[in-house]
N, C-alpha and C. Protein backbone atom coordinates (compact mmCIF):
# COMPACT_ATOMS: atom_id res chain seq x y z
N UNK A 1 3.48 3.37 21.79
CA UNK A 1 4.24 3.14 20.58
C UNK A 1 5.58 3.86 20.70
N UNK A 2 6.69 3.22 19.96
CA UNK A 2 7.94 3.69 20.51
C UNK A 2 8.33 3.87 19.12
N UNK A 3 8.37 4.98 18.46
CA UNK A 3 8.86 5.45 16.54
C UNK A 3 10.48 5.28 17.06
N UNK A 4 11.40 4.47 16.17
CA UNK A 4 12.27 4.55 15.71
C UNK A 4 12.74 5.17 14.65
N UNK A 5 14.07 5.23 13.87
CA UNK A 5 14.56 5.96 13.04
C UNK A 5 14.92 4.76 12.79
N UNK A 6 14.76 4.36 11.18
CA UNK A 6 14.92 3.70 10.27
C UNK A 6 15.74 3.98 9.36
N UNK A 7 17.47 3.84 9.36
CA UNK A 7 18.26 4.47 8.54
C UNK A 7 18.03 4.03 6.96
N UNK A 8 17.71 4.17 5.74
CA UNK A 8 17.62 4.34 4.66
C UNK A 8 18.42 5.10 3.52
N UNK A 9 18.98 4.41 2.69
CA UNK A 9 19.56 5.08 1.13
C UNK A 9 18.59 6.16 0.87
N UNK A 10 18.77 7.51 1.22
CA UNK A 10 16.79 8.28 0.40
C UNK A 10 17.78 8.31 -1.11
N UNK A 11 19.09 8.16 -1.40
CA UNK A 11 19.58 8.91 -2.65
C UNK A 11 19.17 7.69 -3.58
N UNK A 12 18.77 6.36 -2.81
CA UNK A 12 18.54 5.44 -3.91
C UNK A 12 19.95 4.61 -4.55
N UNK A 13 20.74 4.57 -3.86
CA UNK A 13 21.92 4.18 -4.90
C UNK A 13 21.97 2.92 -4.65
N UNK A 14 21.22 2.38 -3.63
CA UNK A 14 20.97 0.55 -3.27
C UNK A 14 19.89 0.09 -3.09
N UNK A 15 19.91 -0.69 -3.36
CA UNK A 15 18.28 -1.81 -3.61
C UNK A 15 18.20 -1.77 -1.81
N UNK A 16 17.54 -1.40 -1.44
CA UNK A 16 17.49 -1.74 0.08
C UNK A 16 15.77 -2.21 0.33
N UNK A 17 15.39 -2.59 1.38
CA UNK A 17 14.08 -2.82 2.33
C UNK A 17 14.65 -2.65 3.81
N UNK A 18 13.01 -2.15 4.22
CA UNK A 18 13.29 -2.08 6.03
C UNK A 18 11.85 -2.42 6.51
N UNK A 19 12.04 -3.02 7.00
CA UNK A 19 10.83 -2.52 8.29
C UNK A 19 10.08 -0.98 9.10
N UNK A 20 9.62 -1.01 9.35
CA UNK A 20 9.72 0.04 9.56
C UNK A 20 8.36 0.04 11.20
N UNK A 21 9.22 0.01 12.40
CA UNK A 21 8.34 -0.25 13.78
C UNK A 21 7.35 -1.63 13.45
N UNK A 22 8.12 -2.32 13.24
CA UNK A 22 7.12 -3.94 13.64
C UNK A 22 7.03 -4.24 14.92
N UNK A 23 5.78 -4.54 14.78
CA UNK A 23 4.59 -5.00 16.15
C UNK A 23 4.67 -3.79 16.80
N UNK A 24 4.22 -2.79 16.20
CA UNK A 24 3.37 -1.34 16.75
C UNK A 24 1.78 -1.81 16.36
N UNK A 25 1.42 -2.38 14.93
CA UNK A 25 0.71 -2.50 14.78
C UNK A 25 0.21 -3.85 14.63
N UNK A 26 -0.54 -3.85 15.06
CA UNK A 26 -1.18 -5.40 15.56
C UNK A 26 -1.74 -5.83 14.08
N UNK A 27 -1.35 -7.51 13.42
CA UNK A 27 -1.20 -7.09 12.48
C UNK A 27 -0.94 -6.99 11.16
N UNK A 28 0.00 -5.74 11.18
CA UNK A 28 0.76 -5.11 10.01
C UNK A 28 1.92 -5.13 10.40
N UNK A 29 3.06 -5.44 9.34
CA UNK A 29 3.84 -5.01 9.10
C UNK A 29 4.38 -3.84 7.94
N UNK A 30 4.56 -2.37 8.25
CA UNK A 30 5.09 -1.57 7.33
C UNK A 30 6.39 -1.58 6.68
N UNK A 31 6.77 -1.76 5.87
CA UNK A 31 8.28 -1.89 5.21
C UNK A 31 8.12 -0.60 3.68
N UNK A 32 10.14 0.19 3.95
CA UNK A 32 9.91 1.28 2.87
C UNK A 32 10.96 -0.06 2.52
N UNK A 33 10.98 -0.07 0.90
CA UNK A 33 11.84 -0.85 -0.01
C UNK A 33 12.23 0.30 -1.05
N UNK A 34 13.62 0.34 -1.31
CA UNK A 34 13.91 1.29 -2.49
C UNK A 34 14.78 0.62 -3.18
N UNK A 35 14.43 0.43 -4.85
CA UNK A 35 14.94 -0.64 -5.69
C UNK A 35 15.52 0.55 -6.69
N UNK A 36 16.98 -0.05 -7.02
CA UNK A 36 17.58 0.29 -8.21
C UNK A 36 16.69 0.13 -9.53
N UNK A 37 17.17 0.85 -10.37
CA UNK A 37 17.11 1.05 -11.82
C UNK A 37 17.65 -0.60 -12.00
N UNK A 38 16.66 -1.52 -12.88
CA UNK A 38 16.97 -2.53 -13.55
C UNK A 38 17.49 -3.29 -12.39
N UNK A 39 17.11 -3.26 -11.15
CA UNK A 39 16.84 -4.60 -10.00
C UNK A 39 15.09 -4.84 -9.96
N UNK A 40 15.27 -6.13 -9.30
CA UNK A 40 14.15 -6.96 -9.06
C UNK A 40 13.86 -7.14 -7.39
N UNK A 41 12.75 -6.97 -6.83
CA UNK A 41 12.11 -7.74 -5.78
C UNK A 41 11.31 -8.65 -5.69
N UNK A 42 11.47 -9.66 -5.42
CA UNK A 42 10.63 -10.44 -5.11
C UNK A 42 9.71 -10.58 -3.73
N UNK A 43 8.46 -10.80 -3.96
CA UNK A 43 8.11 -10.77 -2.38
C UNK A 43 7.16 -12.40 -2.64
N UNK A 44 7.17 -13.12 -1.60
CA UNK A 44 6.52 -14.70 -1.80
C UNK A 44 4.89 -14.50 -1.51
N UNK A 45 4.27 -15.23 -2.42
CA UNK A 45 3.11 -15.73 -2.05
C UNK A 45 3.00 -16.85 -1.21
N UNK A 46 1.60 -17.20 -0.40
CA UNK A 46 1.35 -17.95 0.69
C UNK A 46 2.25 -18.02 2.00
N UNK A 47 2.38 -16.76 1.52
CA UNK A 47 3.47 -16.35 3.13
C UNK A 47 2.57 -15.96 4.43
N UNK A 48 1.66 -15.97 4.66
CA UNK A 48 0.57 -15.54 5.55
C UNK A 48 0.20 -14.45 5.03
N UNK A 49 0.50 -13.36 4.59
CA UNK A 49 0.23 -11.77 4.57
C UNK A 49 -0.76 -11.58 3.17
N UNK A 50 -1.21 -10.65 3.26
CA UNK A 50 -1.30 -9.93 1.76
C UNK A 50 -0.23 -8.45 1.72
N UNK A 51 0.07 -8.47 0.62
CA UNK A 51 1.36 -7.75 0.61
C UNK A 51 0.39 -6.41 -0.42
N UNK A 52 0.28 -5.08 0.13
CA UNK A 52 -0.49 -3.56 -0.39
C UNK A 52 0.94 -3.22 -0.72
N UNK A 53 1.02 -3.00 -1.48
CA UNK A 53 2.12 -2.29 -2.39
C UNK A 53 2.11 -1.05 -2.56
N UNK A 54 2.15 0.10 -2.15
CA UNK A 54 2.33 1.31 -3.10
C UNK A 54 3.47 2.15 -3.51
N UNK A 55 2.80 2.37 -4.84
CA UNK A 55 4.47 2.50 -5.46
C UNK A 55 4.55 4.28 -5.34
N UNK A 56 5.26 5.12 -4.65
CA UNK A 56 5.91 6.20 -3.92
C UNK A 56 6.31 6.59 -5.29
N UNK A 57 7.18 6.65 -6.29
CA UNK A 57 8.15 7.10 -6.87
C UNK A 57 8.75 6.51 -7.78
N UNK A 58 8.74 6.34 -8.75
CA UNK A 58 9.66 5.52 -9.80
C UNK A 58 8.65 5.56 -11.13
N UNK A 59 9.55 4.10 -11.91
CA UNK A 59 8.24 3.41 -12.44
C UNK A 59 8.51 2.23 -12.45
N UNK A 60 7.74 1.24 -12.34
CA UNK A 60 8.18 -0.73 -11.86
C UNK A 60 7.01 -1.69 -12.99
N UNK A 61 7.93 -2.58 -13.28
CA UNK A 61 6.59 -3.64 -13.89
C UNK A 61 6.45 -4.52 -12.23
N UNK A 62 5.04 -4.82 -12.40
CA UNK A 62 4.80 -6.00 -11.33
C UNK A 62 3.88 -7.35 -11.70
N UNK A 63 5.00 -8.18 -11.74
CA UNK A 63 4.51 -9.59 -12.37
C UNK A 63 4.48 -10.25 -11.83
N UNK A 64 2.95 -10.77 -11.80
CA UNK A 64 2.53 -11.72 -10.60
C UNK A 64 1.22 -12.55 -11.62
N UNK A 65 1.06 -13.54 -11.45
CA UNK A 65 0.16 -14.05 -11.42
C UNK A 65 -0.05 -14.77 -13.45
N UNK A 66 0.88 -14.55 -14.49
CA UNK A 66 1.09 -14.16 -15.55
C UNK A 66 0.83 -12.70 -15.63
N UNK A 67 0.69 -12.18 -15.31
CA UNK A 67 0.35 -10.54 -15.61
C UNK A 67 1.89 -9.58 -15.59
N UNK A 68 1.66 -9.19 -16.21
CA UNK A 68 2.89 -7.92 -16.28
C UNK A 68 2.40 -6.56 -16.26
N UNK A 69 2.12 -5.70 -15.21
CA UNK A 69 1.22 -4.45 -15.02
C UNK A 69 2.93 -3.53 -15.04
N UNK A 70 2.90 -2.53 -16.01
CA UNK A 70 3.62 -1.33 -15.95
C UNK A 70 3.07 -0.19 -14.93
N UNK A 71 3.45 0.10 -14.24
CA UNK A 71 2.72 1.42 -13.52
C UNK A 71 4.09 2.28 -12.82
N UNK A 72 3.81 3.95 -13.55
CA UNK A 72 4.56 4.84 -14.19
C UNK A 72 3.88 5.97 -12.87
N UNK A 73 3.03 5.62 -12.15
CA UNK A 73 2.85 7.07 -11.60
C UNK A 73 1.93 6.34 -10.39
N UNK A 74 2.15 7.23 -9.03
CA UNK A 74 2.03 6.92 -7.81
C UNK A 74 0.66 5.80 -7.53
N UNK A 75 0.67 4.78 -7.09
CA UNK A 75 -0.23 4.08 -7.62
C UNK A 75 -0.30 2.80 -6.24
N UNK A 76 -1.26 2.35 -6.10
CA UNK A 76 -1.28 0.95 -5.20
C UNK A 76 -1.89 -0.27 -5.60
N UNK A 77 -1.23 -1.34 -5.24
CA UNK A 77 -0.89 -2.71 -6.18
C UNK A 77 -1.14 -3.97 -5.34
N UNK A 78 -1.88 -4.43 -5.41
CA UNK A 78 -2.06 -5.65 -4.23
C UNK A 78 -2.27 -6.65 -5.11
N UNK A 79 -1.27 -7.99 -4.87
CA UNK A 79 -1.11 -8.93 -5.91
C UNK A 79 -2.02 -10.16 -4.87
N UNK A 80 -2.61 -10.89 -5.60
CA UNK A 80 -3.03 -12.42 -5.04
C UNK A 80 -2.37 -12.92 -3.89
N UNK A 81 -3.08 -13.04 -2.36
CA UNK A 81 -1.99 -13.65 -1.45
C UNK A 81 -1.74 -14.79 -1.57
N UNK A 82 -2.14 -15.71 -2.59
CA UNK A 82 -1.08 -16.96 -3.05
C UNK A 82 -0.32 -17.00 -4.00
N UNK A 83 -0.16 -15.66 -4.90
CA UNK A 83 0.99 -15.61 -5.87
C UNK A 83 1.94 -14.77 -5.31
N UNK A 84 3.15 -15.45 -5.82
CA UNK A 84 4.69 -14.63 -5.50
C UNK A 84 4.29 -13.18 -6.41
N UNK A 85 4.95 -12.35 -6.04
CA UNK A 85 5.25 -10.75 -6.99
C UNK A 85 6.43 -10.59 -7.13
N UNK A 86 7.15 -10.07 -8.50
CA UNK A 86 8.37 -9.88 -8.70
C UNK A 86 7.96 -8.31 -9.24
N UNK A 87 8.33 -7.11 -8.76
CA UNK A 87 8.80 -5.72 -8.43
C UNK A 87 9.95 -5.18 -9.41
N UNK A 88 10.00 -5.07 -10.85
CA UNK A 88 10.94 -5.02 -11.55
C UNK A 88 11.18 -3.32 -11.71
N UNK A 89 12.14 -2.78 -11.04
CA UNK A 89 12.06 -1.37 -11.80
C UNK A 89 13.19 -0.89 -12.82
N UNK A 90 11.90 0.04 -13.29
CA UNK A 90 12.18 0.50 -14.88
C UNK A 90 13.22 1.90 -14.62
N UNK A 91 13.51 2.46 -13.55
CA UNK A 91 13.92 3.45 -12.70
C UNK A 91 14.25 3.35 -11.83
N UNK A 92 14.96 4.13 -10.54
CA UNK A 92 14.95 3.68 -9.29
C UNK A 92 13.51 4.29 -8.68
N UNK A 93 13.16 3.28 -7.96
CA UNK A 93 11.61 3.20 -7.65
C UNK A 93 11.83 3.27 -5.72
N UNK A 94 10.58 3.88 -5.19
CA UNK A 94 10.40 4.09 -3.70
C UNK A 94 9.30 3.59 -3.61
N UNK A 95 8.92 2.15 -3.02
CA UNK A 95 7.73 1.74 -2.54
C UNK A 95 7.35 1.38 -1.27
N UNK A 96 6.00 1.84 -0.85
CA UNK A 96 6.31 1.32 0.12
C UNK A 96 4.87 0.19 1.00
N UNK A 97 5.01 -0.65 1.37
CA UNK A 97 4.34 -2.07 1.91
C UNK A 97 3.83 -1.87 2.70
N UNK A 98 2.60 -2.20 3.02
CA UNK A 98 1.79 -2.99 4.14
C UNK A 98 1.94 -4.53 4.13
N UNK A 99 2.25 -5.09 4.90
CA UNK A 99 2.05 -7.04 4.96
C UNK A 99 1.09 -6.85 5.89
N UNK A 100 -0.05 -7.34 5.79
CA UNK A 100 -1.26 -7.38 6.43
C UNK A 100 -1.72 -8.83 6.54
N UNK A 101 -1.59 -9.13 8.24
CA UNK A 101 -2.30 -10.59 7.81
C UNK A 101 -3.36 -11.26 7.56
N UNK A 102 -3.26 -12.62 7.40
CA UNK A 102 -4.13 -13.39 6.54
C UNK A 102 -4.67 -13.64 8.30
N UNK A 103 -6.19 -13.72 8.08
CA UNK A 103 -6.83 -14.41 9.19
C UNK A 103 -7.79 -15.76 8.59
N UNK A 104 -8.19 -16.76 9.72
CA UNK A 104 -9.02 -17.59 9.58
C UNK A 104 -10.12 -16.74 8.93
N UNK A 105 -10.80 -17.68 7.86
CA UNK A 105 -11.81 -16.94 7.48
C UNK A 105 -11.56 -15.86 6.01
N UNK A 106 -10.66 -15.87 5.87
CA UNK A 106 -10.00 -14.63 5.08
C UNK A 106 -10.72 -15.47 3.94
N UNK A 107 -10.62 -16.34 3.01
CA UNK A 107 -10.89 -16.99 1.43
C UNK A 107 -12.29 -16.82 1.66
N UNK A 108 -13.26 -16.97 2.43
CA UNK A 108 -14.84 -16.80 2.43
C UNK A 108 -15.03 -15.31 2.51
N UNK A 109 -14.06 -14.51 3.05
CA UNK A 109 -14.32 -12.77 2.64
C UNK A 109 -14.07 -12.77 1.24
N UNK A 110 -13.03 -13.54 0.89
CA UNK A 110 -12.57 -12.33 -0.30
C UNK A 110 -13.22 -12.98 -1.31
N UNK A 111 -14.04 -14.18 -1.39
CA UNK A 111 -15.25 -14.93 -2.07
C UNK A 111 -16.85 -13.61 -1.77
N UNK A 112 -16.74 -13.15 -1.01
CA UNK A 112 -18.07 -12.84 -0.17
C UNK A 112 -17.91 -11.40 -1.20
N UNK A 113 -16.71 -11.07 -1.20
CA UNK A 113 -16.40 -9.38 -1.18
C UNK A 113 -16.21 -9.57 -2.68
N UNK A 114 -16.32 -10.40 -3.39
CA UNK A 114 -15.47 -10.77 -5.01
C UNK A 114 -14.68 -9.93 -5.34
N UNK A 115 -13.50 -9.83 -4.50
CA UNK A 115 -12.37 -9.49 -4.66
C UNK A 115 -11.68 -10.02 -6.16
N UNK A 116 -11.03 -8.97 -6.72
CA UNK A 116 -10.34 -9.81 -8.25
C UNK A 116 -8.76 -8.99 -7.85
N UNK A 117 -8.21 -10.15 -7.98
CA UNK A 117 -6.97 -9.64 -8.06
C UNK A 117 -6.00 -9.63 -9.34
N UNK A 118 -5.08 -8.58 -9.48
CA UNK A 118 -4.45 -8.37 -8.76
C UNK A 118 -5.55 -6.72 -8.16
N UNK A 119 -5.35 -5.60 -7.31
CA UNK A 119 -5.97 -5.00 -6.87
C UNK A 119 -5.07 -4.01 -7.66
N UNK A 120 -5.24 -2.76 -8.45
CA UNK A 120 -4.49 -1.73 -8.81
C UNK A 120 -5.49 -0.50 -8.56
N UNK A 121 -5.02 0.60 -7.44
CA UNK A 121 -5.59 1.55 -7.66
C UNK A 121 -4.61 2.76 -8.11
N UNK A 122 -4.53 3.42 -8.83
CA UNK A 122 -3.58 5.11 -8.93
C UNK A 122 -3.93 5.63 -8.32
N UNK A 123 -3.61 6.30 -7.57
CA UNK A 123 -3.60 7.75 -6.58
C UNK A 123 -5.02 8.62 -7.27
N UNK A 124 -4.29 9.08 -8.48
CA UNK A 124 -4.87 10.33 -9.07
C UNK A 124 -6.42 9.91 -9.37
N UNK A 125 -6.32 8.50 -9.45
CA UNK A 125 -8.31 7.83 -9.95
C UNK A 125 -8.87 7.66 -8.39
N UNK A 126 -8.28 7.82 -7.55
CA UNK A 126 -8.89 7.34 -6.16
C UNK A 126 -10.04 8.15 -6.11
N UNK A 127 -11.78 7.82 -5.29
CA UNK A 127 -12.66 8.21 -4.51
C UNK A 127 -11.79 9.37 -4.15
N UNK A 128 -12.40 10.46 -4.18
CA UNK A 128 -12.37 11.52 -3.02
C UNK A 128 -13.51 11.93 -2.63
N UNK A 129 -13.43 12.46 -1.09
CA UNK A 129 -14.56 12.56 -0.52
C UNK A 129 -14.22 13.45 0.58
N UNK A 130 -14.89 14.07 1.01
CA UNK A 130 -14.66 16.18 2.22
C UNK A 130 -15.52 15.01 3.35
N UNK A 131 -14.95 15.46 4.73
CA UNK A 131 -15.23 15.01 5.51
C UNK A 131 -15.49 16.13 6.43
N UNK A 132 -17.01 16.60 6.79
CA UNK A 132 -17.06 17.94 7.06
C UNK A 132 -16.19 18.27 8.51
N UNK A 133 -15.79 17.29 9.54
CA UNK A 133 -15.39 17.44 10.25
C UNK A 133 -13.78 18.09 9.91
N UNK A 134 -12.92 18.51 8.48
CA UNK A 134 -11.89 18.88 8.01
C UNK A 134 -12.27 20.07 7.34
N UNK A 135 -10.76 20.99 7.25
CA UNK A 135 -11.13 21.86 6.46
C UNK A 135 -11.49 21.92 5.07
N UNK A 136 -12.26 23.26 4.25
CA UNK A 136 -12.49 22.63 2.71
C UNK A 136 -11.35 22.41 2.16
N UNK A 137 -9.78 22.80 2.80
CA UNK A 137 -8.52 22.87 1.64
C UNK A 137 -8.23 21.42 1.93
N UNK A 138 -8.92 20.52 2.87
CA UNK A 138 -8.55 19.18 2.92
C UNK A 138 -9.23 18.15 1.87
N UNK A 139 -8.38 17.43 0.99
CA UNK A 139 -8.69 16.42 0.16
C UNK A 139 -8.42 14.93 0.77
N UNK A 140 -9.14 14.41 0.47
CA UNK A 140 -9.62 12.73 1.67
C UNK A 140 -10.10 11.78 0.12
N UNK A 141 -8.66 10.87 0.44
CA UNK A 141 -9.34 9.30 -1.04
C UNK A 141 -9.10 8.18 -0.24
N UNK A 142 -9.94 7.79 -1.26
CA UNK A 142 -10.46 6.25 -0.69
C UNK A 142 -9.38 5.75 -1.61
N UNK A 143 -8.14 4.89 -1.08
CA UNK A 143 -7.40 4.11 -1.08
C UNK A 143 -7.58 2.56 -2.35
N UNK A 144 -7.54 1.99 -0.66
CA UNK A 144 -8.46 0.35 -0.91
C UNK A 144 -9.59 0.63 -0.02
N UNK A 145 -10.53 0.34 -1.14
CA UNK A 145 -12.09 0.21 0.41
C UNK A 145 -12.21 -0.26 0.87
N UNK A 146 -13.06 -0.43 1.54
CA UNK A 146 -13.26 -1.78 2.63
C UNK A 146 -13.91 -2.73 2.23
N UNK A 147 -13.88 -3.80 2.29
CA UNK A 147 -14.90 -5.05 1.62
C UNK A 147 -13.69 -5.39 0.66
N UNK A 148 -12.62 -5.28 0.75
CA UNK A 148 -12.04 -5.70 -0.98
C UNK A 148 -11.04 -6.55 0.01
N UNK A 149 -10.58 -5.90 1.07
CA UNK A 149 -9.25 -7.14 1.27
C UNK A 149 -9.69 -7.28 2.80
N UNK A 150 -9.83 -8.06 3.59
CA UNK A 150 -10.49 -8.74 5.00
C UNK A 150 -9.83 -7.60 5.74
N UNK A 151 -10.77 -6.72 6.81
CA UNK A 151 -10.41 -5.78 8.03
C UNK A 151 -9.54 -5.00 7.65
N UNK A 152 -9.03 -4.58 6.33
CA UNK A 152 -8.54 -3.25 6.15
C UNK A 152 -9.14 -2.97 4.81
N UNK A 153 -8.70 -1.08 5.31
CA UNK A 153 -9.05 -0.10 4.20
C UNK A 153 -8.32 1.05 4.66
N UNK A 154 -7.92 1.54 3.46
CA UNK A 154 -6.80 2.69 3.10
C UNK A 154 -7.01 3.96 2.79
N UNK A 155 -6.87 5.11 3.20
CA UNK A 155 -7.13 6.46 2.68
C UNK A 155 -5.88 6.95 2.32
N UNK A 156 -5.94 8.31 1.90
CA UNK A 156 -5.17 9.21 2.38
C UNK A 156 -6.12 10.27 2.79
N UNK A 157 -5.15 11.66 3.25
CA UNK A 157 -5.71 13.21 3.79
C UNK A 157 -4.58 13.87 3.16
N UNK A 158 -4.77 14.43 1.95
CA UNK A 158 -4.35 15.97 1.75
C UNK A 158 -4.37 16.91 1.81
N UNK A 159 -3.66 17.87 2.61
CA UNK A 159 -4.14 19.41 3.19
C UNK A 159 -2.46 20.23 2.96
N UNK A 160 -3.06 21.07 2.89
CA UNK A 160 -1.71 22.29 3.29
C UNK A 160 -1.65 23.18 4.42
N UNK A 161 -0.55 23.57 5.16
CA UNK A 161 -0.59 24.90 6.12
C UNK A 161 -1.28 24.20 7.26
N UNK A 162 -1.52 25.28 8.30
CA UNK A 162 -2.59 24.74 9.50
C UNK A 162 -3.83 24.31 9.28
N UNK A 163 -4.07 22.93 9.94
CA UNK A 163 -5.48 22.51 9.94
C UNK A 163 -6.02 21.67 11.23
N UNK A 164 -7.40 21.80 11.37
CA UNK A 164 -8.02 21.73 12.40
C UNK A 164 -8.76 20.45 11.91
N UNK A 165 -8.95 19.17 12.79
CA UNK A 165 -9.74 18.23 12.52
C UNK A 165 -10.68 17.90 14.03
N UNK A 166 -11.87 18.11 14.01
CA UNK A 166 -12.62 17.34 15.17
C UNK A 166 -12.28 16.29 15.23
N UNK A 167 -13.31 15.82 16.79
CA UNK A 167 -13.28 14.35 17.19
C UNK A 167 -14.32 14.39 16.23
N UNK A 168 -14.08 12.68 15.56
CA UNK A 168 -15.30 12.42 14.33
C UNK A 168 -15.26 10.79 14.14
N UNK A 169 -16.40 10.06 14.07
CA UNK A 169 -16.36 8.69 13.70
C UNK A 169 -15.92 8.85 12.23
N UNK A 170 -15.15 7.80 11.67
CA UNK A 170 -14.43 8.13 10.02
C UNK A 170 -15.42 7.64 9.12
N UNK A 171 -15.67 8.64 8.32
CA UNK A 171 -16.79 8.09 6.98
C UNK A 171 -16.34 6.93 6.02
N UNK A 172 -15.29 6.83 6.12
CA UNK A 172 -14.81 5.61 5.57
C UNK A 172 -15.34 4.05 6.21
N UNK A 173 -15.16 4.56 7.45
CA UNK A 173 -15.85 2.56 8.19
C UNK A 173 -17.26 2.94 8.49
């Protein structure tokens, strides 16, 4: 894998999107998007992908599907991969994307998995779960789980200062 530097507005003063190392991951595409106060994004449905949203920083309505979801605090958003999403922020907002693709087979998972979309999780409501192979100051959430959107699932790991992690199969898969 070859990390580039992805130049970015961090002050926010332009609606921008990037990529961010496409085709590192087989795939995914990662993109940071940072939207002005009172701009719009649009991202298309039936574009191949499902588009994981999480919103970094701001606060944004996201209207997709008739729905108009306000969400004010760090949060992840996965709209229908056949509806368009329009990304309205109420602030200048920092989000940032997974495009994850659609595979053969994908509509009989997300039938199998009864997936309901749109998918909204907050940060702060996520699963947490200690993975003894981490230290106790390490906090571990369950994202998106698995079974909800075809071959992926999302964590995070919160820790502070030095930490030590074994080799460990992940309790998550």
């Amino acid at each position: 894998m070859n990390i580039t530097f992805t130049a970015m507005d961090a002050n926010k003063q332009a609606t921008c999107s990037a990529p961010l190392n496409p085709g590192d991951i087989p795939g995914a595409v990662p993109y940071q998007h940072n939207i002005q106060s009172g701009d719009t994004l649009t991202l298309a449905g039936n574009s191949g992908v499902y588009h994981i949203l999480t919103l970094i920083g701001g606060q944004a309505r996201f209207l997709s599907g008739g729905r108009d979801d306000l969400i004010a605090e760090r949060a992840t958003y996965v709209p229908a991969p056949d509806q368009d999403v329009t990304i309205q922020a109420e602030t200048a907002v920092s989000l940032f994307e997974i495009q994850w693709q659609i595979a053969p087979g994908d509509t009989a998972e997300l039938a199998a998995f009864q997936t309901r979309f749109p998918v909204i999780q907050p940060y702060r409501l996520a699963k947490q779960y200690r993975d003894r192979n981490k230290s106790d100051k390490t906090i571990s959430r369950v994202i998106i789980e698995q079974r909800t959107i075809p071959r992926f699932a999302m964590g995070s790991v919160e820790t502070f200062g030095p930490d030590c992690v074994k080799a460990h199969d992940h309790p998550m898969l």
